[in-house]
C-alpha atoms as a PDB file:
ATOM      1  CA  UNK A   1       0.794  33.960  95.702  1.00  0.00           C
ATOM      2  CA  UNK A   2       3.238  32.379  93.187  1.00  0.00           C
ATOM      3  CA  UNK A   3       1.573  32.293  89.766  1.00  0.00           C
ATOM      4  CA  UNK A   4       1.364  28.573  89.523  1.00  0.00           C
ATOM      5  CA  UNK A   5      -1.225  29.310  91.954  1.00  0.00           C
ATOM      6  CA  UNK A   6      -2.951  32.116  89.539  1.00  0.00           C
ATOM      7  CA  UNK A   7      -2.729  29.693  86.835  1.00  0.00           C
ATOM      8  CA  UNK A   8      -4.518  26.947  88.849  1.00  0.00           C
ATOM      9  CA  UNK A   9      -7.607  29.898  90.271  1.00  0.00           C
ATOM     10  CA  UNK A  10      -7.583  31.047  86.584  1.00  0.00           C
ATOM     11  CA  UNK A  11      -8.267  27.128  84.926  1.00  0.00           C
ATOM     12  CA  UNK A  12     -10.612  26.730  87.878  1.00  0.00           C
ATOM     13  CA  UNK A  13     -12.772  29.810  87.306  1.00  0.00           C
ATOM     14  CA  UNK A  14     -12.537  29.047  83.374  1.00  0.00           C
ATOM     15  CA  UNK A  15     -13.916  25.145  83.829  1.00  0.00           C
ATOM     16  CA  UNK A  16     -16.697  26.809  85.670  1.00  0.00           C
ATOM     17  CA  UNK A  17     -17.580  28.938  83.241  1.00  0.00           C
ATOM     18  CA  UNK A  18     -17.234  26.574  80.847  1.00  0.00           C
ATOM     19  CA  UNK A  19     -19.512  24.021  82.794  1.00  0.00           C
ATOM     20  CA  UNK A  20     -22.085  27.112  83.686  1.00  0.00           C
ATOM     21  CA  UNK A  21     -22.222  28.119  80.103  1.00  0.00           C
ATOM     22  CA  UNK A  22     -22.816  24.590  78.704  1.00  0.00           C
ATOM     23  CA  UNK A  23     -25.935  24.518  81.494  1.00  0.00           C
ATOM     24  CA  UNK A  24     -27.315  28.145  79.547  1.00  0.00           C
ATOM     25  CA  UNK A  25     -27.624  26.594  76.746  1.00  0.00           C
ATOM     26  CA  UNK A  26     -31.007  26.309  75.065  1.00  0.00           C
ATOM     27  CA  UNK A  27     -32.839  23.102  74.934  1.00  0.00           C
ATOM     28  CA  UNK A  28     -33.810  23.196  71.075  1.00  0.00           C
ATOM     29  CA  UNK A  29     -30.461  23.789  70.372  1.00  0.00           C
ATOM     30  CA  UNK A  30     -28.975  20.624  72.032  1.00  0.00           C
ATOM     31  CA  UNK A  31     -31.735  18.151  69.971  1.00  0.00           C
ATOM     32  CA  UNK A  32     -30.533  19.089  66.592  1.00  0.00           C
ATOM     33  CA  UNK A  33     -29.012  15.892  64.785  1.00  0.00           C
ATOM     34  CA  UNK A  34     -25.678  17.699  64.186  1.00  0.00           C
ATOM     35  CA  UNK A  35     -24.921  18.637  67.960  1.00  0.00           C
ATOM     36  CA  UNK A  36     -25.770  15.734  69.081  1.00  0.00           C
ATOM     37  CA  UNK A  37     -23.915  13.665  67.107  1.00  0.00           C
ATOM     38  CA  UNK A  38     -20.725  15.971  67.464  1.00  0.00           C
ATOM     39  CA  UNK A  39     -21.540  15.830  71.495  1.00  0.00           C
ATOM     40  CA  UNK A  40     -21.651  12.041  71.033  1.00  0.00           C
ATOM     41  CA  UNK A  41     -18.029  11.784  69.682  1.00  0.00           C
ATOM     42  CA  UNK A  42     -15.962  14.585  70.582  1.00  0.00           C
ATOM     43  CA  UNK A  43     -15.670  12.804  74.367  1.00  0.00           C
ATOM     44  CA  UNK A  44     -13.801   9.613  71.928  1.00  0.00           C
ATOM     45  CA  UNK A  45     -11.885  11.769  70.009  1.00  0.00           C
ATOM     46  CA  UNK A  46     -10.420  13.881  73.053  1.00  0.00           C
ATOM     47  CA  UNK A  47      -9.357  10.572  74.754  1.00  0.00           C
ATOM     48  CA  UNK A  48      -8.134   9.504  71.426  1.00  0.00           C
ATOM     49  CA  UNK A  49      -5.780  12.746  71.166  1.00  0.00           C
ATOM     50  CA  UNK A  50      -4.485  11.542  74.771  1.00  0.00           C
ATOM     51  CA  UNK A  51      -4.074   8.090  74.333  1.00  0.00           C
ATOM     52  CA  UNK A  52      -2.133   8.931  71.327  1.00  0.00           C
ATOM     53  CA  UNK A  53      -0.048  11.627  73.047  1.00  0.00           C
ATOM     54  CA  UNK A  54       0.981   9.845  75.602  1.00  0.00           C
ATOM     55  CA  UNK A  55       1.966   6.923  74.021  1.00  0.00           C
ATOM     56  CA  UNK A  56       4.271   8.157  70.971  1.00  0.00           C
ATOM     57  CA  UNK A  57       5.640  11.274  72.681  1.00  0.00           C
ATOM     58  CA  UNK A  58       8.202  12.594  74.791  1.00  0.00           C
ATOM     59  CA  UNK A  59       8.447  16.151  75.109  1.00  0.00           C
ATOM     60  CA  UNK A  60       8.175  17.518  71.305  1.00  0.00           C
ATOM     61  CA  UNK A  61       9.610  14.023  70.631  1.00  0.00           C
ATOM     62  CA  UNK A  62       7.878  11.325  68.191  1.00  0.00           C
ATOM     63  CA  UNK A  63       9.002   7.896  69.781  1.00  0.00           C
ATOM     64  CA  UNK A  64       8.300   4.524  69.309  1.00  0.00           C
ATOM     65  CA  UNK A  65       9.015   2.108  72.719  1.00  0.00           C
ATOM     66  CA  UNK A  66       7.027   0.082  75.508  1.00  0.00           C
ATOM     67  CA  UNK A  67       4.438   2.178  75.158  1.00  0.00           C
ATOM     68  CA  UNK A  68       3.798   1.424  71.948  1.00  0.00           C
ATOM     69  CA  UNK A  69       3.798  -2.247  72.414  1.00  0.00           C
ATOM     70  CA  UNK A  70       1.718  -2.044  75.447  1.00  0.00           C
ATOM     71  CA  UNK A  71      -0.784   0.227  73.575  1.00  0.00           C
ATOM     72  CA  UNK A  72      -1.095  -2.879  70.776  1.00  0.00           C
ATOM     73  CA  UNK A  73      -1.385  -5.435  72.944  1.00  0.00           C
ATOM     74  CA  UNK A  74      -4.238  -3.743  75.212  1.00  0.00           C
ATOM     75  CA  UNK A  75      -5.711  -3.280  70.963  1.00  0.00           C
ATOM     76  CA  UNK A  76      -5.824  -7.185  71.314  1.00  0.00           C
ATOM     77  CA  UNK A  77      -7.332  -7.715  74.160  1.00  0.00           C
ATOM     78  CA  UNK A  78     -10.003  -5.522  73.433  1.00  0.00           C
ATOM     79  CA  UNK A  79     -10.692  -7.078  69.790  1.00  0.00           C
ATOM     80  CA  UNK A  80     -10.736 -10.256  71.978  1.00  0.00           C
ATOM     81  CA  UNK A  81     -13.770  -8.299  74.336  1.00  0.00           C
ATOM     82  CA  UNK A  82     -11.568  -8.908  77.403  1.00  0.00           C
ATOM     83  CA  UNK A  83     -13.163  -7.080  80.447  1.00  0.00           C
ATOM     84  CA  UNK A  84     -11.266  -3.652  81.256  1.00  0.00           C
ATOM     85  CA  UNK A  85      -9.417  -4.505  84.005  1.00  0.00           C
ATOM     86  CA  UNK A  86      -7.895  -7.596  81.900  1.00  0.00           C
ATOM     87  CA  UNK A  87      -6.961  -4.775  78.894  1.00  0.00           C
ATOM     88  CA  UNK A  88      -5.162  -2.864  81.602  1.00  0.00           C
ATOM     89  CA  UNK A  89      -3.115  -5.060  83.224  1.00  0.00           C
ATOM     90  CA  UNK A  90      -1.934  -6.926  79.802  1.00  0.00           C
ATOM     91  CA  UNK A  91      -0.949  -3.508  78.373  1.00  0.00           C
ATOM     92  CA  UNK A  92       0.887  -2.703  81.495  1.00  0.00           C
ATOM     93  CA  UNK A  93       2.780  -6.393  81.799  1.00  0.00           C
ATOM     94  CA  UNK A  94       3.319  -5.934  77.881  1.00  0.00           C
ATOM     95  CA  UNK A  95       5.274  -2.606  78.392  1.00  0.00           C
ATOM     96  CA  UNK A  96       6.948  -3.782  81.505  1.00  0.00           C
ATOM     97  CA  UNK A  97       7.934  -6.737  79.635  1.00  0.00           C
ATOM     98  CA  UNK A  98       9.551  -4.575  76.615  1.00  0.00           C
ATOM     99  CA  UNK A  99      11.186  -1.923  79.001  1.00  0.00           C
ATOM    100  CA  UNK A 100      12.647  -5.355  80.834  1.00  0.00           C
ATOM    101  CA  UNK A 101      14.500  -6.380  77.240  1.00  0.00           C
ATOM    102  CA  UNK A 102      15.597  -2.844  77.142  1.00  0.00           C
ATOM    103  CA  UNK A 103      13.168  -1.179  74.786  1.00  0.00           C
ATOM    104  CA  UNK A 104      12.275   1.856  76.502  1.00  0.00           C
ATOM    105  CA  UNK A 105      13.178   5.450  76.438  1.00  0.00           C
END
């Protein structure tokens, strides 16, 4: 077995655990104010780390292209409370518009 495959057994087993140990966990614990408000957020601020690391990077790289401009444009369309699907597709004819003038990577 190559150990791309003992990587991906290893990451399994671990989100198990993870998952398992997060079910242990006792109940009077998971009411106080503090946990539950860092529960609340942490889901926001991991997408937030993703969004923002796959837009302005490439590799160990800090750019600036269609990504970028895609990223702001699906900003306005959700300031403007445009359904989801709407915020997707603008951000994606955004970038593909700005990699078409030749402002890509």
């Amino acid at each position: 077995m190559s150990a791309t495959w003992w990587a991906v057994i290893l990451a399994t087993v671990g989100c198990y655990a993870a998952k398992l140990g997060g079910h242990s966990v006792p109940e009077r614990f998971l009411e106080r104010p503090l946990v539950r408000e860092v529960s609340d957020a942490l889901p926001i601020a991991l997408l937030m780390a993703l969004v923002a690391v796959q837009t302005f990077a490439v590799g160990q790289n800090l750019v600036l292209d269609a990504r970028v401009a895609g990223l702001g444009a699906a900003v306005v369309a959700l300031l403007l409370r445009a359904p989801f699907l709407v915020v997707v597709v603008v951000a994606a004819a955004t970038a593909a518009a700005f990699r078409h003038l030749g402002w890509a990577v």
